[in-house]
C-alpha atoms as a PDB file:
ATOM      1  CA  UNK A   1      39.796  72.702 -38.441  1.00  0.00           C
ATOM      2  CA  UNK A   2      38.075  69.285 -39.624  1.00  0.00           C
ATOM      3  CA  UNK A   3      37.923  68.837 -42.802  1.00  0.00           C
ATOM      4  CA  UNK A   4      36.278  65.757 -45.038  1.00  0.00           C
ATOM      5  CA  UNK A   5      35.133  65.197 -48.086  1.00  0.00           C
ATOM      6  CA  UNK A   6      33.751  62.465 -50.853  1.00  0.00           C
ATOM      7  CA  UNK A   7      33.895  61.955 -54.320  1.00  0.00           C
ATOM      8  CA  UNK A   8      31.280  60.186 -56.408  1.00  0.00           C
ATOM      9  CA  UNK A   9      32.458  57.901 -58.934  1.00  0.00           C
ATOM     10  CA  UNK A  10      30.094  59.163 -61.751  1.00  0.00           C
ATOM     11  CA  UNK A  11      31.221  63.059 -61.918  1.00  0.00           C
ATOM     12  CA  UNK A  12      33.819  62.620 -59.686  1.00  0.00           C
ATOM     13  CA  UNK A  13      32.366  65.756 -57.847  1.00  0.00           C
ATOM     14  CA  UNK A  14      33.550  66.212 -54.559  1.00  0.00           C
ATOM     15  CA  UNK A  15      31.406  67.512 -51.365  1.00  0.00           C
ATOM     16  CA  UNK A  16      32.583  68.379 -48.297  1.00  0.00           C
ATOM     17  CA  UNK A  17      31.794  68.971 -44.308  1.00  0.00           C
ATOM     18  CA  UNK A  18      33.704  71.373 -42.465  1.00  0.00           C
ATOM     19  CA  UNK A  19      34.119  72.482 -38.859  1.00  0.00           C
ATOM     20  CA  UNK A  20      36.334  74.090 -36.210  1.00  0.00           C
ATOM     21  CA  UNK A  21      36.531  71.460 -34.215  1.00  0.00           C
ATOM     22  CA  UNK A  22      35.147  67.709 -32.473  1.00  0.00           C
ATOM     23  CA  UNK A  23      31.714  67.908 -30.705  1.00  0.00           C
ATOM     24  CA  UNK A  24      30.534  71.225 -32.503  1.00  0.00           C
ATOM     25  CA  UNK A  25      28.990  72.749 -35.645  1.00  0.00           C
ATOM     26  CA  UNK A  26      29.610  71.654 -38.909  1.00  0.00           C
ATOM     27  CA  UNK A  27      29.365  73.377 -42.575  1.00  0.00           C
ATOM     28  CA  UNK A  28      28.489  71.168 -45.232  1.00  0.00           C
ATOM     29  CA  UNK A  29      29.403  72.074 -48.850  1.00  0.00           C
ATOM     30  CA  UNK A  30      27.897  70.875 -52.291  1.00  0.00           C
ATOM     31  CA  UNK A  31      26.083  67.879 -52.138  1.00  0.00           C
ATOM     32  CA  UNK A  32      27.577  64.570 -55.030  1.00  0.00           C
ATOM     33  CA  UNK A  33      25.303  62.041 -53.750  1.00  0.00           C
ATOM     34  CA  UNK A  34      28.264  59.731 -52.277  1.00  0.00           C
ATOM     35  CA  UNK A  35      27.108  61.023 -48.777  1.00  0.00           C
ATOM     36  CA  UNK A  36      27.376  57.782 -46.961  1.00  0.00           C
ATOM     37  CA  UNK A  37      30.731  58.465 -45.615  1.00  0.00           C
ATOM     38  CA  UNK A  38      30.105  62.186 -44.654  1.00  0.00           C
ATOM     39  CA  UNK A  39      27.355  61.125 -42.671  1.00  0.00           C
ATOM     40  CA  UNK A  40      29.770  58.576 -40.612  1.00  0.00           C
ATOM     41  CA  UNK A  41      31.697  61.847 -40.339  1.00  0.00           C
ATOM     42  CA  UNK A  42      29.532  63.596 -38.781  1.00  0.00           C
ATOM     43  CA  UNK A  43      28.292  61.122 -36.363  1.00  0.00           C
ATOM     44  CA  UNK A  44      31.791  59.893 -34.945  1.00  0.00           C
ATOM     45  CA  UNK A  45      32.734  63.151 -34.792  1.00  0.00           C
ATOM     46  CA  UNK A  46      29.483  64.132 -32.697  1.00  0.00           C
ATOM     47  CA  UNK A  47      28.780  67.035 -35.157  1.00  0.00           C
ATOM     48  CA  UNK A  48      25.770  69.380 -35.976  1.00  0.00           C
ATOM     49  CA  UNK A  49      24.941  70.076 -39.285  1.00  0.00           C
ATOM     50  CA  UNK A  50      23.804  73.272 -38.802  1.00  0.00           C
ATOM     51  CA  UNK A  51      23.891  74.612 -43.202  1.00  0.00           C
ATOM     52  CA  UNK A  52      24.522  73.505 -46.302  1.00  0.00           C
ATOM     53  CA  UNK A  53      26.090  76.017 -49.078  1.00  0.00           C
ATOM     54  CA  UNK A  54      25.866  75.454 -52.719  1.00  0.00           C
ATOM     55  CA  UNK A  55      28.694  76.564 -54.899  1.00  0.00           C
ATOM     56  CA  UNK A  56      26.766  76.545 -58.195  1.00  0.00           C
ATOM     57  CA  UNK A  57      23.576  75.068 -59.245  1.00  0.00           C
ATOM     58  CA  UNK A  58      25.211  72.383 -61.818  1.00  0.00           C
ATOM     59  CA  UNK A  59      23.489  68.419 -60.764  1.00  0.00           C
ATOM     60  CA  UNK A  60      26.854  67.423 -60.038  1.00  0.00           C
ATOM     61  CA  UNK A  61      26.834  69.971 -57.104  1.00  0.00           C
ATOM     62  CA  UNK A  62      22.887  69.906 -55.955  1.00  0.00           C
ATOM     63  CA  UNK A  63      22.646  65.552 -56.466  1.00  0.00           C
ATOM     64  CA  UNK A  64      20.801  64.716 -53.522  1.00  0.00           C
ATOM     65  CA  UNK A  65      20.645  67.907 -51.736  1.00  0.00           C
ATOM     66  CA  UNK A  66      17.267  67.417 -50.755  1.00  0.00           C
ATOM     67  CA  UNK A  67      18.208  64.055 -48.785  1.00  0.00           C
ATOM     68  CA  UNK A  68      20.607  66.308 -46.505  1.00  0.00           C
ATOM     69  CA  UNK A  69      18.517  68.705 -46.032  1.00  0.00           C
ATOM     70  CA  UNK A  70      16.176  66.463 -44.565  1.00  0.00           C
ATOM     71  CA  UNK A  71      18.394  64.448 -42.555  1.00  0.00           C
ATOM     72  CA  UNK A  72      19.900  67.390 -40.498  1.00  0.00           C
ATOM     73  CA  UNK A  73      16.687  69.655 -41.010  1.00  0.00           C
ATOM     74  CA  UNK A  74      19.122  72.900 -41.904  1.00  0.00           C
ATOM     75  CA  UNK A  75      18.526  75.693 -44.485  1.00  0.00           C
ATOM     76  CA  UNK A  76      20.429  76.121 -47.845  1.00  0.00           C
ATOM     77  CA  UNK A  77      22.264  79.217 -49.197  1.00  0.00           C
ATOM     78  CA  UNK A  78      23.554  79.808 -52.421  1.00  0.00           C
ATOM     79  CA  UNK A  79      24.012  82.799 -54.503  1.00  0.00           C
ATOM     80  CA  UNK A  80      20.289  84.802 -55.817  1.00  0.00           C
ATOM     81  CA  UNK A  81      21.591  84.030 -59.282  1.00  0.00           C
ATOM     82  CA  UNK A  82      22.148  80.377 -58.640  1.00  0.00           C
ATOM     83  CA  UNK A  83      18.924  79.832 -57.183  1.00  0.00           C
ATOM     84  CA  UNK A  84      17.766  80.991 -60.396  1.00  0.00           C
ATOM     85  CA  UNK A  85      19.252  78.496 -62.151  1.00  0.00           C
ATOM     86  CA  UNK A  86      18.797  75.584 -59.876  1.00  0.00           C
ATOM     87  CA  UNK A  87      14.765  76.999 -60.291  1.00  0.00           C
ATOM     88  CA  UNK A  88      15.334  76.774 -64.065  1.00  0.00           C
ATOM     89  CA  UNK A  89      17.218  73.555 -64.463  1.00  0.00           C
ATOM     90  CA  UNK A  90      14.844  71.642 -62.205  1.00  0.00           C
ATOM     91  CA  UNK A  91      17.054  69.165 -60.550  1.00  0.00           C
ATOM     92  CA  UNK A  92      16.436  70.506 -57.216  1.00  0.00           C
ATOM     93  CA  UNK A  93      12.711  72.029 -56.229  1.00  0.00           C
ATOM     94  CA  UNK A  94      13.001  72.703 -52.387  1.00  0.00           C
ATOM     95  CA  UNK A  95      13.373  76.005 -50.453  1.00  0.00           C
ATOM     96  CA  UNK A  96      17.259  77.291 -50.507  1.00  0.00           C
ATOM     97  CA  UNK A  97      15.776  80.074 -47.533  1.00  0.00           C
ATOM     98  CA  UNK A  98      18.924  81.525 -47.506  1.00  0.00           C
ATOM     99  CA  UNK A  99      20.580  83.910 -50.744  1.00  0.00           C
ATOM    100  CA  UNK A 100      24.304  84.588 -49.989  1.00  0.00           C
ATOM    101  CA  UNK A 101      25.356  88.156 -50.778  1.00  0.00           C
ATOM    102  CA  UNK A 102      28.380  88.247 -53.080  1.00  0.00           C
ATOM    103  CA  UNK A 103      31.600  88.839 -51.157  1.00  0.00           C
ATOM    104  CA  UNK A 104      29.755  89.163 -47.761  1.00  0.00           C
ATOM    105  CA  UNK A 105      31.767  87.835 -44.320  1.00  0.00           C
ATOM    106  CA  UNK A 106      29.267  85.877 -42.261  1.00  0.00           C
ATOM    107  CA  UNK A 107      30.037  83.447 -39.501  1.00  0.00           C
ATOM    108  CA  UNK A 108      28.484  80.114 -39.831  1.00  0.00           C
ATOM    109  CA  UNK A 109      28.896  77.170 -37.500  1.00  0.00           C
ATOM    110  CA  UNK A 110      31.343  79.056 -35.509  1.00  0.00           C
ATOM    111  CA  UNK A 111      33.990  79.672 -38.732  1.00  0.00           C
ATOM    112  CA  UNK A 112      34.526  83.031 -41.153  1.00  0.00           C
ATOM    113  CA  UNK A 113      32.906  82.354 -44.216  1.00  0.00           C
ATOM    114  CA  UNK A 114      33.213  84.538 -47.056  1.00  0.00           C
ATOM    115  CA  UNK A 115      31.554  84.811 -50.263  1.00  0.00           C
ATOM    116  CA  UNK A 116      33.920  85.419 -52.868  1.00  0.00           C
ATOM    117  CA  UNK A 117      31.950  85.928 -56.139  1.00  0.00           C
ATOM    118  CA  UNK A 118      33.849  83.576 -59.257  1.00  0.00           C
ATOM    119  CA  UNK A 119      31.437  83.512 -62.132  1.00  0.00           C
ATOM    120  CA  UNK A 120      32.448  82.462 -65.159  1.00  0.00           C
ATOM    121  CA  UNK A 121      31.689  78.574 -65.341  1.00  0.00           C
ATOM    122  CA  UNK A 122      28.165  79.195 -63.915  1.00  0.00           C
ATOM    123  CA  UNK A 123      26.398  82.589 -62.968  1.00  0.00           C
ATOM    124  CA  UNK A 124      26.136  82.829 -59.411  1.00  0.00           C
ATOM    125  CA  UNK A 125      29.432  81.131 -58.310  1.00  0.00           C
ATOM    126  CA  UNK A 126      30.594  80.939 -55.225  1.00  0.00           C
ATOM    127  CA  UNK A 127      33.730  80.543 -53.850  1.00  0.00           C
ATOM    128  CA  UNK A 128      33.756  80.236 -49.659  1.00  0.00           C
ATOM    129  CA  UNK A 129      37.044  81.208 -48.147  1.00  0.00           C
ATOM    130  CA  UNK A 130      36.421  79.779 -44.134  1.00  0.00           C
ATOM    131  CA  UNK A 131      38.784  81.051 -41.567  1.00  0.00           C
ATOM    132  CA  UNK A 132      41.135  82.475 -44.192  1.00  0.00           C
ATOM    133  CA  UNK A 133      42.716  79.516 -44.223  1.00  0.00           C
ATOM    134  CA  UNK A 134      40.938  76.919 -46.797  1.00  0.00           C
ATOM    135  CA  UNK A 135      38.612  77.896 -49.768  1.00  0.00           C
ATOM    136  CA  UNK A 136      36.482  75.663 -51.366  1.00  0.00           C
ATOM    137  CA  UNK A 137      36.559  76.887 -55.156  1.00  0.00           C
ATOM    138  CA  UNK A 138      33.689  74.619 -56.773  1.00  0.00           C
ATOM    139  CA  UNK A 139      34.455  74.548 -60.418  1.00  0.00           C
ATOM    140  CA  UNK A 140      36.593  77.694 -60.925  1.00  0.00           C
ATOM    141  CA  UNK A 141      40.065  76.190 -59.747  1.00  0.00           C
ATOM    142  CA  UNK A 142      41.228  72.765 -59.663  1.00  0.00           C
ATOM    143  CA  UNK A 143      44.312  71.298 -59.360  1.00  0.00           C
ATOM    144  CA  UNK A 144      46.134  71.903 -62.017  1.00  0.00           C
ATOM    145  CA  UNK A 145      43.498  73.244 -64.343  1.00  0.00           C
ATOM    146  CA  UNK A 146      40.570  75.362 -64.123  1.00  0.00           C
ATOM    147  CA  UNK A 147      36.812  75.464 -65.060  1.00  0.00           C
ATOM    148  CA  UNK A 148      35.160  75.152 -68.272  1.00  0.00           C
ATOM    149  CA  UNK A 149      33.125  78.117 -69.882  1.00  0.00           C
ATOM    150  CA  UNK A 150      30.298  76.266 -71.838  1.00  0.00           C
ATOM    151  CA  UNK A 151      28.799  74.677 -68.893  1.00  0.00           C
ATOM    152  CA  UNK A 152      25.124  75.170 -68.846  1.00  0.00           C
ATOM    153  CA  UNK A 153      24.289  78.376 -67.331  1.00  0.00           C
ATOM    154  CA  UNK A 154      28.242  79.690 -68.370  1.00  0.00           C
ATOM    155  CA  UNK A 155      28.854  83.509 -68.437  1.00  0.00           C
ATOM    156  CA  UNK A 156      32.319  84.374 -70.277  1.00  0.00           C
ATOM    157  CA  UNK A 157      35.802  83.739 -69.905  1.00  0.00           C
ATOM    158  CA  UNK A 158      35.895  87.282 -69.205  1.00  0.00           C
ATOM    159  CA  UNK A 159      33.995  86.729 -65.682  1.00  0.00           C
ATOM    160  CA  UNK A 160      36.048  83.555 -65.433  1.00  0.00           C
ATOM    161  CA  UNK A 161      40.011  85.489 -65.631  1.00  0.00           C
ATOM    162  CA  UNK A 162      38.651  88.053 -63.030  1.00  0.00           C
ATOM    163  CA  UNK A 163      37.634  84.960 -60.593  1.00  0.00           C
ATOM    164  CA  UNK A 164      41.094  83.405 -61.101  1.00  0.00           C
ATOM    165  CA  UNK A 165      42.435  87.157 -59.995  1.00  0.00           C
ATOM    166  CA  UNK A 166      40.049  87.307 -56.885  1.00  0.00           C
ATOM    167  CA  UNK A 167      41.391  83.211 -55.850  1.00  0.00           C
ATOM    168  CA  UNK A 168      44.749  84.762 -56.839  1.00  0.00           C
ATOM    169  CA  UNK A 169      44.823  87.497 -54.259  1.00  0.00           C
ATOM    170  CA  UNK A 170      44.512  84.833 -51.391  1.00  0.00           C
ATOM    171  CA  UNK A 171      47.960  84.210 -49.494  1.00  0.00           C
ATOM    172  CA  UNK A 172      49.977  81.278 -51.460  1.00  0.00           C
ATOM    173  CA  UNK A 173      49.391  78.889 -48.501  1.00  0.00           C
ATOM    174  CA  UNK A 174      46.000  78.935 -48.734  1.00  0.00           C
ATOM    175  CA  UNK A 175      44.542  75.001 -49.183  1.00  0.00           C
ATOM    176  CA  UNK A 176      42.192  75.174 -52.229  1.00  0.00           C
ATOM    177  CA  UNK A 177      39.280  72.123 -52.108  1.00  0.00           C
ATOM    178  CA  UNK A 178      37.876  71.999 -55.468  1.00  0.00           C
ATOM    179  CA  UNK A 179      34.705  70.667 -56.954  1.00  0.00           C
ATOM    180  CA  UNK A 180      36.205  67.967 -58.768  1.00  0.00           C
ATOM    181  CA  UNK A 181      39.052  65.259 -57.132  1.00  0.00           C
ATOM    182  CA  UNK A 182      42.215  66.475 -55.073  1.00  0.00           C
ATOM    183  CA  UNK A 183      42.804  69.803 -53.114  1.00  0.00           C
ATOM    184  CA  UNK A 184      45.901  72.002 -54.017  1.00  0.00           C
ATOM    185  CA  UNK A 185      47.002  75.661 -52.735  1.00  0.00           C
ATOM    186  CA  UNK A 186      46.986  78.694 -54.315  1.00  0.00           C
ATOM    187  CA  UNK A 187      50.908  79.332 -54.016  1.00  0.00           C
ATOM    188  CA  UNK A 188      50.961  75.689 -56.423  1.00  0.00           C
ATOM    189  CA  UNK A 189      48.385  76.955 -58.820  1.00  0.00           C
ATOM    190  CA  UNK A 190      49.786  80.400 -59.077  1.00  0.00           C
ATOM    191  CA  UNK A 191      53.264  79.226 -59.894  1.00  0.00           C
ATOM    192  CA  UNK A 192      52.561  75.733 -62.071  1.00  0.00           C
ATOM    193  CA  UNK A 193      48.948  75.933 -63.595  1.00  0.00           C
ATOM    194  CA  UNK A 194      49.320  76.735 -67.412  1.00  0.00           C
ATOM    195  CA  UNK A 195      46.086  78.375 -67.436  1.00  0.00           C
ATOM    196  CA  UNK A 196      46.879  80.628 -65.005  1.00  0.00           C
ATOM    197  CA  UNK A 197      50.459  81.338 -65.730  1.00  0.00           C
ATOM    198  CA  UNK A 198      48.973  82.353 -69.444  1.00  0.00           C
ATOM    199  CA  UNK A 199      46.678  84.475 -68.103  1.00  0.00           C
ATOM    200  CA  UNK A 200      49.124  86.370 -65.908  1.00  0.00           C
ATOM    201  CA  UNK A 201      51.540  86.115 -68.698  1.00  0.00           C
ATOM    202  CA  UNK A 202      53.904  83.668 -67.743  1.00  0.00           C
ATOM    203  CA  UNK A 203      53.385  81.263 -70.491  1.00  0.00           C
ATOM    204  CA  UNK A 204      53.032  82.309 -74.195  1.00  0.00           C
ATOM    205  CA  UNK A 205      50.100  80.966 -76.776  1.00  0.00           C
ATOM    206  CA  UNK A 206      50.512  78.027 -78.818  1.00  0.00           C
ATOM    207  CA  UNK A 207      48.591  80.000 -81.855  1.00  0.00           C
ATOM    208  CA  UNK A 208      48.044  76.161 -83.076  1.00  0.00           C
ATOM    209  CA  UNK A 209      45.114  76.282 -85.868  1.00  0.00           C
ATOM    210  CA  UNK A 210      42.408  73.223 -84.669  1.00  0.00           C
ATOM    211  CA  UNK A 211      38.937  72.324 -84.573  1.00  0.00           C
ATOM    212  CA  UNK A 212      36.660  72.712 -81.333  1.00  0.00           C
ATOM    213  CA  UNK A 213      33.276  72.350 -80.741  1.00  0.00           C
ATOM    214  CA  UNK A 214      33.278  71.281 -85.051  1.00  0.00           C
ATOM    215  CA  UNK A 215      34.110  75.070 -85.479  1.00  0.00           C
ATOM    216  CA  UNK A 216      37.880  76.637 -86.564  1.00  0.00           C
ATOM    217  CA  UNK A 217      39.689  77.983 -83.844  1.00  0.00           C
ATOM    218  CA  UNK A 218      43.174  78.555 -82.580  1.00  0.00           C
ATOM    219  CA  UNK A 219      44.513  76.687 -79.700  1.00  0.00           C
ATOM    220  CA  UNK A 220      45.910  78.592 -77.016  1.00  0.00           C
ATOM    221  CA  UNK A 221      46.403  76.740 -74.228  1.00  0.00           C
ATOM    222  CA  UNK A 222      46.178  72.847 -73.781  1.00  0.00           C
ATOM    223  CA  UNK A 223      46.887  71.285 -70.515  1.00  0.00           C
ATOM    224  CA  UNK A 224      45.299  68.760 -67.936  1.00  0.00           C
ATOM    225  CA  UNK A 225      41.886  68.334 -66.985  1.00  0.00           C
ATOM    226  CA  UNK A 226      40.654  67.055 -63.533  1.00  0.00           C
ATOM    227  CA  UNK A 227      39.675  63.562 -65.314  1.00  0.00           C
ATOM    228  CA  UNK A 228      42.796  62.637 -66.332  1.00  0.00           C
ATOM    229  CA  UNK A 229      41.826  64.007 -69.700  1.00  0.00           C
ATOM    230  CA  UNK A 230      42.563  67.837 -70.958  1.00  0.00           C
ATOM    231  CA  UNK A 231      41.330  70.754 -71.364  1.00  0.00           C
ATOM    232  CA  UNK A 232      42.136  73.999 -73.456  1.00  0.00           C
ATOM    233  CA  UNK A 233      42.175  77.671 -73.986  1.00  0.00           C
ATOM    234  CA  UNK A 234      40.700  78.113 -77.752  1.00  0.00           C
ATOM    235  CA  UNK A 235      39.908  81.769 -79.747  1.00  0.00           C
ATOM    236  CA  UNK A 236      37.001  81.350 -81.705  1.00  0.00           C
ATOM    237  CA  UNK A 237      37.273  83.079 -85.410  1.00  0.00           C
ATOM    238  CA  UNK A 238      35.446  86.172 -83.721  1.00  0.00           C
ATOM    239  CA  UNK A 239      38.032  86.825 -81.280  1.00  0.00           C
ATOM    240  CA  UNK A 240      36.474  85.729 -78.438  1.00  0.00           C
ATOM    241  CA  UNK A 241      37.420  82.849 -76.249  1.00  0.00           C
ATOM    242  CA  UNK A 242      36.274  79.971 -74.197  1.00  0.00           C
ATOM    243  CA  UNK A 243      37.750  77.282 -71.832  1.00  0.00           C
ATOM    244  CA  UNK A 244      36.639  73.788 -73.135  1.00  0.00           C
ATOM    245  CA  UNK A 245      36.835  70.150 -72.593  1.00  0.00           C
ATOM    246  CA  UNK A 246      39.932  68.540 -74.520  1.00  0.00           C
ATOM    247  CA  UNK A 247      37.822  65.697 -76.022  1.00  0.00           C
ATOM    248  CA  UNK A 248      36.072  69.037 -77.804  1.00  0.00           C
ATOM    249  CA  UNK A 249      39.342  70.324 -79.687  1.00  0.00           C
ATOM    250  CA  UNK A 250      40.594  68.467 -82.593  1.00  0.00           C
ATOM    251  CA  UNK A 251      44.335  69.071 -82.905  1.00  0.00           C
ATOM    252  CA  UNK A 252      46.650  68.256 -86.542  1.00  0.00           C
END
């Protein structure tokens, strides 16, 4: 399988083209805007574009999708809920023909695609598990961390832990290419990411009292964010709890 990918220097959002082999169909995933070197990827590898999938409707992951489509003159598909959103939000106002039913097996471009549904971050996320062998996990699993739940059009943390378990039922050697920077498996996440060894209860709570959002909460988790920067687990004073951006939480 051929794999490539960018990042853009702004969000640091990564998209990606995919195919089984030289001299055939192609997949291409998200769209960052930093498409220059995808397109030389396609062309010396005498590719056909022949779909783009969305992972969630978030800028960072439609930028430019429009130019793409044009180029290679393919549909879209994303989720029915995500086209919602990407309707709503605005960024984005031409066709996506094609709505991808949660957890459906399709073959596209000559690879096994699946659908794994992983709200949580955004309604309507996708997850796309290709041959069985690589899955492209947007922004509910990066390396070493995981996504945020107070991203415009968020669900719950809830819908976020039952994503994780869905990623987590993959084999461990399974390569994981996330949204954001550098691609991982799920054998490293499952046995080193604090956020998921809390949630399968491998690694206790801090129960640290601190500030998020300029609301009291209790600190749960803190660990490392895709940027370089962190990221934490927090319960609010109602119980409830969210996945936020470290530069949100004031600790001491």
């Amino acid at each position: 399988m051929l794999i490539h990918h960018t990042q853009d220097p702004q969000w640091m959002a990564d998209a990606y083209v995919v195919a089984a082999e030289a001299g055939g169909p192609a997949i291409w995933i998200d769209c960052n805007g930093a498409h220059d070197d995808l397109h030389r990827f396609v062309e010396e590898n005498d590719l056909t574009v022949e779909g783009i999938l969305l992972t969630h409707h978030h800028i960072d992951h439609i930028y430019d999708l429009d130019e793409v489509m044009e180029r290679y003159g393919v549909p879209v598909g994303a989720s029915a809920r995500a086209i919602e959103l990407i309707r709503e939000e605005g960024h984005y106002t031409g066709p996506v023909e094609h709505v991808l039913a949660e957890d459906a097996t399709c073959e596209l471009a000559g690879l096994e695609v699946r659908c794994i549904p992983t709200p949580g971050h955004a309604g309507g996320h996708l997850a796309f598990l290709v041959d069985g062998t690589d899955v492209f996990t947007g922004d509910v699993l990066f390396n070493g961390t995981v996504g945020g739940t107070r991203a415009p059009g968020h669900t719950d943390l809830a819908d976020l832990r039952a994503s994780l378990d869905r990623l987590l039922e993959l084999d461990d050697a399974v390569a994981v290419h996330p949204g954001h920077t550098v691609p991982t498996t799920i054998g490293t996440e499952r046995a080193s990411n604090p956020f998921v060894r809390h949630f399968r209860g491998e690694e206790p709570a801090l129960e640290e009292p601190v500030t998020a959002w300029g609301e009291p909460a209790t600190l749960l988790v803190w660990g490392p964010d895709y940027d370089g920067g962190h990221k934490a687990l927090v319960r609010w004073v109602d119980g409830s709890e969210d996945i936020v951006g470290g530069s949100k939480v004031k600790r001491g």
